[in-house]
N, C-alpha and C. Protein backbone atom coordinates (compact mmCIF):
# COMPACT_ATOMS: atom_id res chain seq x y z
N UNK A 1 108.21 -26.75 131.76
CA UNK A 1 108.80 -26.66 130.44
C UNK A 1 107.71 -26.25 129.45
N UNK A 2 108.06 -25.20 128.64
CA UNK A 2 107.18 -25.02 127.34
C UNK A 2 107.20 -25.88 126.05
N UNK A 3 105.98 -26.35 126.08
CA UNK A 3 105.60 -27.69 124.66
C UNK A 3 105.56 -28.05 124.07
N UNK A 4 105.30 -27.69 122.59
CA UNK A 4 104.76 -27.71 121.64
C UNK A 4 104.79 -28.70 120.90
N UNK A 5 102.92 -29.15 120.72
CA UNK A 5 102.72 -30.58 119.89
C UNK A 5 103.00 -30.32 118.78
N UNK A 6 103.48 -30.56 117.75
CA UNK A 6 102.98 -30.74 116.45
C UNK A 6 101.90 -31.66 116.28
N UNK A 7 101.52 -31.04 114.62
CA UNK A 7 99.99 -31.87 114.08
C UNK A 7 100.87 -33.37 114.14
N UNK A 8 100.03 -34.18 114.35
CA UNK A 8 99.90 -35.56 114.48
C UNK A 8 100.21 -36.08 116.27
N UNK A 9 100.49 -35.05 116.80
CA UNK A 9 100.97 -35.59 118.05
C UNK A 9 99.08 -35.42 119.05
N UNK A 10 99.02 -36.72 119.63
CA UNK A 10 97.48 -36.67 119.80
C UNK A 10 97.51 -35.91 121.47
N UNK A 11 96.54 -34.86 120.99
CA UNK A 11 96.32 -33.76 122.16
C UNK A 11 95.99 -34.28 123.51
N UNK A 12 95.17 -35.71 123.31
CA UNK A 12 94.89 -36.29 125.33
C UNK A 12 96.52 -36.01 125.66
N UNK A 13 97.41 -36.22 125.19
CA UNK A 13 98.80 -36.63 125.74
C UNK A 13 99.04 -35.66 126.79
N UNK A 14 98.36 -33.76 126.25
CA UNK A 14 98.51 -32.77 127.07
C UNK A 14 98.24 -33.13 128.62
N UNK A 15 96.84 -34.26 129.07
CA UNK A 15 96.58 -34.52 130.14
C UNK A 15 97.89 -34.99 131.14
N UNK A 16 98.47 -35.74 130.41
CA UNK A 16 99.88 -36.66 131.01
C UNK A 16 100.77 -36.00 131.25
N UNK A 17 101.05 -34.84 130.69
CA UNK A 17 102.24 -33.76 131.06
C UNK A 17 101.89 -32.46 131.84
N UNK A 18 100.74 -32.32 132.64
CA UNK A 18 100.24 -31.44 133.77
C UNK A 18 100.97 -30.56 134.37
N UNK A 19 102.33 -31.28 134.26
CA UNK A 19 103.65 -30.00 135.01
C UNK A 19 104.16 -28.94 133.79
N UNK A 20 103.66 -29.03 132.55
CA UNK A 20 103.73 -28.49 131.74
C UNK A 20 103.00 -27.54 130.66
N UNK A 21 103.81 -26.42 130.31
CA UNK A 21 102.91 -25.46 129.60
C UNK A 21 103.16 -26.27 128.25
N UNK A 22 101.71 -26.46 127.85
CA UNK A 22 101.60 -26.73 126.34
C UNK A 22 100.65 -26.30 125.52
N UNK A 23 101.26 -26.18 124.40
CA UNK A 23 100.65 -25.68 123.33
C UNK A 23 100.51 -26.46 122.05
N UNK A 24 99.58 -26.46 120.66
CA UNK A 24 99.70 -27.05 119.66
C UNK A 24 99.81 -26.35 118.63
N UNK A 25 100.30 -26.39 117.20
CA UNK A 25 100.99 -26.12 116.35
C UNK A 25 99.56 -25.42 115.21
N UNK A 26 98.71 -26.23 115.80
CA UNK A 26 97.33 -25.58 115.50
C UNK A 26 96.76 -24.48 116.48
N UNK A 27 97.13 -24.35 117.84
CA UNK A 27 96.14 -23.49 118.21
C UNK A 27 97.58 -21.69 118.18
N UNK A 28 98.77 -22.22 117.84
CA UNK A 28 99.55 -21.43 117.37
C UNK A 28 99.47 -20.77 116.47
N UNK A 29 98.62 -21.37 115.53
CA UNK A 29 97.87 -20.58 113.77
C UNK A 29 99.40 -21.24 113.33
N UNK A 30 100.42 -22.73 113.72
CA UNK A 30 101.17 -22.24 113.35
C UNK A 30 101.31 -23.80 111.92
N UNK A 31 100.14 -24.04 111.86
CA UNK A 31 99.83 -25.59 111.06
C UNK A 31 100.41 -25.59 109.55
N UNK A 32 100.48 -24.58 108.95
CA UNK A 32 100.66 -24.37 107.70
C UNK A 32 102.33 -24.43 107.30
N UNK A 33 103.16 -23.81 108.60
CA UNK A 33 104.68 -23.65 108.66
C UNK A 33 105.31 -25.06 108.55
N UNK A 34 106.03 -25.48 107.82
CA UNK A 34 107.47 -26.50 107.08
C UNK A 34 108.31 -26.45 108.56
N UNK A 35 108.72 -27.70 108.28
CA UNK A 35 109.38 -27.85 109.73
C UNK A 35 109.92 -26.99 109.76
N UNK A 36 111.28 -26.50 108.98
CA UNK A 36 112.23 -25.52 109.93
C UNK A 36 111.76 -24.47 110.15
N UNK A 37 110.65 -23.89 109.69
CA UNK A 37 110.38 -22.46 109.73
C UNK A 37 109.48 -22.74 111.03
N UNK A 38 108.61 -23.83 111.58
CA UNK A 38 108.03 -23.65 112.41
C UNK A 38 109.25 -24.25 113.75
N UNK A 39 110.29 -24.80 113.29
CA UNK A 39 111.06 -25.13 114.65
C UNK A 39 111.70 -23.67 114.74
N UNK A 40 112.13 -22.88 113.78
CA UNK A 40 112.66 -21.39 113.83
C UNK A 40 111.90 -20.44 114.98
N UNK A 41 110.25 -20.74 114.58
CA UNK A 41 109.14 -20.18 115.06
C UNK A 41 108.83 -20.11 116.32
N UNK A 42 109.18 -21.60 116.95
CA UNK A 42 108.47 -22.13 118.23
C UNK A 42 109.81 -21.68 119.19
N UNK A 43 111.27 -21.25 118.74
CA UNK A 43 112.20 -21.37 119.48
C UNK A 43 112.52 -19.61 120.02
N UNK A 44 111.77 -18.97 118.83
CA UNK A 44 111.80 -17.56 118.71
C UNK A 44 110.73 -16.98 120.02
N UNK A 45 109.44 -17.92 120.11
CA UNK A 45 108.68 -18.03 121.14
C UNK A 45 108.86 -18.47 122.48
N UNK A 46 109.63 -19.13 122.53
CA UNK A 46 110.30 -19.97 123.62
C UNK A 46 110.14 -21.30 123.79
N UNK A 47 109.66 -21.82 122.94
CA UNK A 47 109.19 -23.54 123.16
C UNK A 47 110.58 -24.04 123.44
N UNK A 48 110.46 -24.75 124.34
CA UNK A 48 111.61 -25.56 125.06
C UNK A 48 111.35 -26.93 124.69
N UNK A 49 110.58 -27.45 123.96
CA UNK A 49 110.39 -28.82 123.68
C UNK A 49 109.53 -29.14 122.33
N UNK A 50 109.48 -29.88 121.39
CA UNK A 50 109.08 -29.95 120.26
C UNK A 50 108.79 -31.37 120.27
N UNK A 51 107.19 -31.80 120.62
CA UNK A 51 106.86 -33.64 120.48
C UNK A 51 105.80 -33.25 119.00
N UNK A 52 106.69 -34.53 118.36
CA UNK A 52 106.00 -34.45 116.94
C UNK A 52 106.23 -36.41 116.32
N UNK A 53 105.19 -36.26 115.43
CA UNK A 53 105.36 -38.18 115.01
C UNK A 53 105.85 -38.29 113.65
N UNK A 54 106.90 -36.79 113.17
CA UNK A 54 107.62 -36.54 112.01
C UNK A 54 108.75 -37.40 111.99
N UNK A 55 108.72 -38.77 111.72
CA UNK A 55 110.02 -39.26 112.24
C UNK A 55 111.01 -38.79 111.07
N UNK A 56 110.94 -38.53 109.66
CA UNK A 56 111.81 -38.05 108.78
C UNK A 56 112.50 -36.98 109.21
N UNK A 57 112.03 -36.10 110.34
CA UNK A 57 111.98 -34.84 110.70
C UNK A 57 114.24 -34.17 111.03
N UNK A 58 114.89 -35.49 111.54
CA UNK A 58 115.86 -35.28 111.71
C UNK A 58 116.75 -35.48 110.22
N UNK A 59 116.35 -35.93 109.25
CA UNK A 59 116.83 -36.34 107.64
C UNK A 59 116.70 -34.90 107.10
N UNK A 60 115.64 -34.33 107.74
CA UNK A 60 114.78 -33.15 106.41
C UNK A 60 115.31 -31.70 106.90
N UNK A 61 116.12 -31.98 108.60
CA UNK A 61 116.54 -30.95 109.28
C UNK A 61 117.46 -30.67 109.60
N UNK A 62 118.17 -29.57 109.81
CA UNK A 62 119.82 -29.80 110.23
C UNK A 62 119.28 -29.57 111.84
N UNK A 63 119.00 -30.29 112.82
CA UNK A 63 118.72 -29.99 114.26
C UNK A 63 120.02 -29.43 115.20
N UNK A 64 121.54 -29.88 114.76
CA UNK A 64 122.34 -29.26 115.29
C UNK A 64 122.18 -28.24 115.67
N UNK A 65 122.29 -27.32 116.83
CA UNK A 65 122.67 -25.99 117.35
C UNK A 65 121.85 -25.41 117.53
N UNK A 66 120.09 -25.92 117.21
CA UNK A 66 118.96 -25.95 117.71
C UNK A 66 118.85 -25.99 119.15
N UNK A 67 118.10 -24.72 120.05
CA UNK A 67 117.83 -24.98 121.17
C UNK A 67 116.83 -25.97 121.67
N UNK A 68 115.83 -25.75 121.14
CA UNK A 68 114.23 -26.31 120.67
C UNK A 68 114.92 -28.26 121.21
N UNK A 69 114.28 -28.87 122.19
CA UNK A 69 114.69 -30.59 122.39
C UNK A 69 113.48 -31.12 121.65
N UNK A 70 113.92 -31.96 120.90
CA UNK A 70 112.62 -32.73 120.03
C UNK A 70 112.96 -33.97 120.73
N UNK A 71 111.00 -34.44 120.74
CA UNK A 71 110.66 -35.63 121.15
C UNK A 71 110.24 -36.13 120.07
N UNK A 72 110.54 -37.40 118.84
CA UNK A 72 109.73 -37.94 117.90
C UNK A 72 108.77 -39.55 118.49
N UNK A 73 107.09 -39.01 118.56
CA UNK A 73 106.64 -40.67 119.27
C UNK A 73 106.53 -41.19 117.38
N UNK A 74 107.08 -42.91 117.44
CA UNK A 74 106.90 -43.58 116.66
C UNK A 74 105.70 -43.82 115.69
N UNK A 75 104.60 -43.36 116.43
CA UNK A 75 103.23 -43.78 116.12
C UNK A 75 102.19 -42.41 116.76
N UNK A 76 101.16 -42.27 115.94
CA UNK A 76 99.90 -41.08 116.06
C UNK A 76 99.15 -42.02 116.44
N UNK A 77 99.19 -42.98 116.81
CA UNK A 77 97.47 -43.76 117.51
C UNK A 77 97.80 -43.66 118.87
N UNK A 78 96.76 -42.99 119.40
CA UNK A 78 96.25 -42.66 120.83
C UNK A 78 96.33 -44.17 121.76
N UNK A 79 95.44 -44.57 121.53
CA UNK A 79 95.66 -45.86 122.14
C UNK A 79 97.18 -47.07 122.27
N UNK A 80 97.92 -46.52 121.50
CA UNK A 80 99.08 -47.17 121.41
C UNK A 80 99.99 -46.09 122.31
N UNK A 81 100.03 -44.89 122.25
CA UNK A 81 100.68 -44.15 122.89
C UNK A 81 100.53 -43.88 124.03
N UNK A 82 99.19 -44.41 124.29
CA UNK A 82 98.87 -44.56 125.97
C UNK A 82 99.58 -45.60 127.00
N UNK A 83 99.94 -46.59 125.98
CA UNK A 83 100.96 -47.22 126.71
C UNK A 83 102.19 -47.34 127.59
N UNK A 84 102.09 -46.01 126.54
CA UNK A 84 103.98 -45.71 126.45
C UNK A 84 103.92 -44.68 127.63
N UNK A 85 103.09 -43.82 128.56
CA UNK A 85 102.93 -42.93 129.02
C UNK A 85 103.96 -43.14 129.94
N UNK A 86 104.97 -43.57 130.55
CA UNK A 86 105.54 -43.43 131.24
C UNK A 86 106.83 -43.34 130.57
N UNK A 87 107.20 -43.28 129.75
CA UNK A 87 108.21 -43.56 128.54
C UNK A 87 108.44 -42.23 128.41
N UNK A 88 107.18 -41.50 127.63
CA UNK A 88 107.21 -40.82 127.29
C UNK A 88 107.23 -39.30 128.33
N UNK A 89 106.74 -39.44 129.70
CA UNK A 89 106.80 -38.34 130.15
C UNK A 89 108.68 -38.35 131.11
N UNK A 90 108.95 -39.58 130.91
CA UNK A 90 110.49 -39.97 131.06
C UNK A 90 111.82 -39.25 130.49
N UNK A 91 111.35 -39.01 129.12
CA UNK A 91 111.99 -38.98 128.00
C UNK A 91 111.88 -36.99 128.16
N UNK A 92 110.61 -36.76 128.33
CA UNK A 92 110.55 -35.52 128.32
C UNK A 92 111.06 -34.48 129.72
N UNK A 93 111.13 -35.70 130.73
CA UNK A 93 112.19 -35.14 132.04
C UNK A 93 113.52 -34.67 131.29
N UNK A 94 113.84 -35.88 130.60
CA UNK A 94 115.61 -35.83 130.11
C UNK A 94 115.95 -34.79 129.09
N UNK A 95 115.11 -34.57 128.50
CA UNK A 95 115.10 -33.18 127.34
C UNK A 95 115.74 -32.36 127.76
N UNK A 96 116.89 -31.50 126.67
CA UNK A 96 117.77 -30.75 127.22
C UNK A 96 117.52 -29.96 125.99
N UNK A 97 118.42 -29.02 126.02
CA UNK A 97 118.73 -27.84 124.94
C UNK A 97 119.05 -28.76 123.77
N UNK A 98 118.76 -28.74 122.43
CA UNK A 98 119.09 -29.56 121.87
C UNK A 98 118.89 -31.18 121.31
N UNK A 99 118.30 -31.57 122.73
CA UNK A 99 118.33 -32.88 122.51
C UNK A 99 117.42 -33.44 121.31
N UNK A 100 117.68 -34.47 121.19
CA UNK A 100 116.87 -35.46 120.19
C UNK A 100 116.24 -36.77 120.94
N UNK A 101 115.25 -37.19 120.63
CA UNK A 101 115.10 -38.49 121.01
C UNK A 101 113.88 -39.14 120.54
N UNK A 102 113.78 -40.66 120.00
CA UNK A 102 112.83 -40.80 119.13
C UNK A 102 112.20 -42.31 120.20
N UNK A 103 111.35 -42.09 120.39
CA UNK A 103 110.30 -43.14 121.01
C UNK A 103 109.71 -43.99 120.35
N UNK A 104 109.93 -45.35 120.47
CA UNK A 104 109.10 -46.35 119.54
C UNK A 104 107.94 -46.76 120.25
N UNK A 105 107.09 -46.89 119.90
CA UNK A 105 105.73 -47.35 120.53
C UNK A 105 105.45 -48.55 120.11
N UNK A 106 105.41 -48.97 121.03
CA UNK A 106 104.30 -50.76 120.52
C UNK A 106 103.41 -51.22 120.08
N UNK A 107 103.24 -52.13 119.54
CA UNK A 107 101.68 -52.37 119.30
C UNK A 107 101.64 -53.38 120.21
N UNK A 108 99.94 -52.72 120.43
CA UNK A 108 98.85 -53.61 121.57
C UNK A 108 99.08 -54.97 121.16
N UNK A 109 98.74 -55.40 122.46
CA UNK A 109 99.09 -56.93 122.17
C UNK A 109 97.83 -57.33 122.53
């Protein structure tokens, strides 16, 4: 599946998804683009998946009829999201055309 982090989504994560082509929203030149223009962007490219820690991101967007599947993780701390690594590469099996799905992360205990 093709990737794409958005800024805040922490880049080790790329290690955890190995079966996957990924890319970041920075090495896209694409950092400066407003969500819809960069979900317009990434779908025009082919990104098949969109993990970002924009959780407003479904309020600020009409995602309906969007091919692009967004993953939102709850939290940008690395160490908290390392937790979740099985969650999260779970979540990104189930990703479909469209889909939505927002991941809460825990805090360390």
């Amino acid at each position: 599946m093709r990737i794409l982090f958005d800024q805040g989504t922490p880049v080790p994560l790329r290690r955890h998804l190995a079966d996957h082509s990924i890319a970041t929203a920075f090495e896209q030149c694409w950092s400066e683009l407003t969500n819809g223009k960069l979900l317009d962007t990434a779908e025009q490219a082919g990104s098949e998946l969109l993990i970002t820690t924009d959780s407003n991101l479904q309020y600020q967007q009409n995602l309906k009829g969007r091919q692009i599947a967004t993953i939102v993780l709850r939290s940008t701390s690395w160490p908290r999201i390392q937790k979740s690594l099985s969650t999260i590469q779970a979540a990104v099996r189930r990703a479909s055309v469209g889909s939505y799905e927002e991941i809460e992360i825990p805090y360390a205990n």
